[in-house]
Protein backbone atom coordinates (compact mmCIF):
# COMPACT_ATOMS: atom_id res chain seq x y z
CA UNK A 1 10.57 1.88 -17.60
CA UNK A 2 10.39 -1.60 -16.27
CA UNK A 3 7.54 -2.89 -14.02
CA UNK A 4 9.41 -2.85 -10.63
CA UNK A 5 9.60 0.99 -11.55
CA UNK A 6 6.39 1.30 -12.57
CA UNK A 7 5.24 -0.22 -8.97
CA UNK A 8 7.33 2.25 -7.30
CA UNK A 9 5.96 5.24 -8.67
CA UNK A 10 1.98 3.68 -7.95
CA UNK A 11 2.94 2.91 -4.36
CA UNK A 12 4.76 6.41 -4.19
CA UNK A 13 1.79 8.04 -5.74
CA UNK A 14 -0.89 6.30 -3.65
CA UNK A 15 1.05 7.22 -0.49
CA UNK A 16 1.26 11.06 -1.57
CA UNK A 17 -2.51 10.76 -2.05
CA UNK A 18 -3.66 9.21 0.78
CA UNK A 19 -1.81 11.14 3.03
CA UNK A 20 -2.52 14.37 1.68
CA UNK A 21 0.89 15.16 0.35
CA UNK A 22 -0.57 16.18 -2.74
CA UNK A 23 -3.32 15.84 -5.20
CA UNK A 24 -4.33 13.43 -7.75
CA UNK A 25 -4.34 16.49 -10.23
CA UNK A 26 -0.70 17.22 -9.48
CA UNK A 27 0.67 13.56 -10.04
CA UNK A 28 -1.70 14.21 -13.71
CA UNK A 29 0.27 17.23 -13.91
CA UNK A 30 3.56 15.37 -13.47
CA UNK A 31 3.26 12.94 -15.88
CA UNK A 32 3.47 9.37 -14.31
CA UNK A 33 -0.41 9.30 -13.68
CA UNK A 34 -0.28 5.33 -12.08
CA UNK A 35 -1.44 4.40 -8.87
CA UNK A 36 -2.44 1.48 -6.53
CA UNK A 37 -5.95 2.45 -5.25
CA UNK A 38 -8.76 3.85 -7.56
CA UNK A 39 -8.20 7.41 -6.80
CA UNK A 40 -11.66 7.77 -8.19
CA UNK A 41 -13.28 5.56 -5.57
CA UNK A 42 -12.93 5.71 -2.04
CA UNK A 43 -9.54 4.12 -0.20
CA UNK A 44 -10.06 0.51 0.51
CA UNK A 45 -8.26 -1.38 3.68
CA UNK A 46 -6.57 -4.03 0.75
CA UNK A 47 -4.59 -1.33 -0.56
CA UNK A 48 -3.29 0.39 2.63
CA UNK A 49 -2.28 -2.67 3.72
CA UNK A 50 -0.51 -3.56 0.48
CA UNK A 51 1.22 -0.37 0.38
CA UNK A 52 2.48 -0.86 3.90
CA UNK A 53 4.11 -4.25 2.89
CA UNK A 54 5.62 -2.94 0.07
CA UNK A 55 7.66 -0.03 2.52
CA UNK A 56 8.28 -3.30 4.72
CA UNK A 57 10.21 -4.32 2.14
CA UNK A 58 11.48 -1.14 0.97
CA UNK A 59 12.70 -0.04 4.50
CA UNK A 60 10.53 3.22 4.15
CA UNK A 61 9.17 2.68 7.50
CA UNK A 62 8.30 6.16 8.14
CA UNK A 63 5.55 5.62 4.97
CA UNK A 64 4.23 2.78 6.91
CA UNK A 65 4.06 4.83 9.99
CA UNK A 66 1.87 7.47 8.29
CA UNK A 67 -0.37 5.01 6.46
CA UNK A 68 -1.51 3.43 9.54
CA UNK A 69 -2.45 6.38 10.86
CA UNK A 70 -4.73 7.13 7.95
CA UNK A 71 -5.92 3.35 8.12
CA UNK A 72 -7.14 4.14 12.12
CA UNK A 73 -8.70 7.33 10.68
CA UNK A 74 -10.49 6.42 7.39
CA UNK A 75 -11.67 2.78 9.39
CA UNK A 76 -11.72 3.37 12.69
CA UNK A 77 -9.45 0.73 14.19
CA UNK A 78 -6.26 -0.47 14.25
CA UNK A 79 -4.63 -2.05 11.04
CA UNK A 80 -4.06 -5.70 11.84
CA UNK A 81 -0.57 -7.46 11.71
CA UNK A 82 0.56 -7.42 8.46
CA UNK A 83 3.84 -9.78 8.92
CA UNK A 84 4.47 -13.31 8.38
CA UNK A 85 7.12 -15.08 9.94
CA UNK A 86 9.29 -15.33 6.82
CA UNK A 87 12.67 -14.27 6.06
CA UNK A 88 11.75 -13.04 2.81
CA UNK A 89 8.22 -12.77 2.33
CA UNK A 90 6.21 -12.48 -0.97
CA UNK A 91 2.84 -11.44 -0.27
CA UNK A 92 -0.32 -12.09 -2.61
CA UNK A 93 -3.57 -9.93 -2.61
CA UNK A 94 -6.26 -13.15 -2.76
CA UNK A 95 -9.49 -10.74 -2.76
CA UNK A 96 -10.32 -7.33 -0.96
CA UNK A 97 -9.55 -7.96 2.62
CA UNK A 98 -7.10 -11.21 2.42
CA UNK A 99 -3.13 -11.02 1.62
CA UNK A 100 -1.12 -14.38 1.75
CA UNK A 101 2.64 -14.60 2.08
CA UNK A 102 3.21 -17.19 -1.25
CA UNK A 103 5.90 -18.89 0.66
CA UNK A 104 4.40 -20.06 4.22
CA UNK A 105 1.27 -19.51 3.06
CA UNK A 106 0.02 -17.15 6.56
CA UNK A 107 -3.15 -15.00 5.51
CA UNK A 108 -3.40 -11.98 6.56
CA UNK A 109 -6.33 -10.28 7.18
């Protein structure tokens, strides 16, 4: 399995978890135990936002849909805007609360 797989299943993992699809016990059970957040710590606004990007890019829109929601319900206001203006964007994760598209260099908060 190469990495870009390996990110899949942690994004698709973290998005079952967050949004109560299933358990972290049943993605044990499953065998392909990776993930994005800590699922031992509590959810943290870097990660939503991360995993939203990454269904940007994957065209899974309906993910992103259903993580904002959570995002409004776990922190109690909207998620901000999460897009830069490029064509093809590359975002970085610069510390907890700060993304940065690598090639126009926006920062998103």
């Amino acid at each position: 399995m190469d990495e870009k797989e390996l990110l899949d299943y942690a994004m698709h993992n973290s998005y079952s978890v967050i949004t109560h699809k299933c358990t972290v016990e049943d993605i044990e059970d499953d065998g392909m135990p990776v993930f994005v957040h800590f699922p031992d710590r509590d959810i943290d606004k870097a990660s939503i936002k991360v995993m939203v990007m990454y269904f940007i890019m994957t065209e899974e829109y309906e993910k992103c849909e259903e993580l904002n929601k959570e995002y409004e319900l776990l922190f109690h206001e909207r998620m901000p805007k999460i897009l830069c203006e490029c064509s093809v964007p590359k975002y970085n994760l610069l510390d907890d609360e700060t993304i940065e598209c690598e090639n126009c260099k926006i920062k998103i908060v």
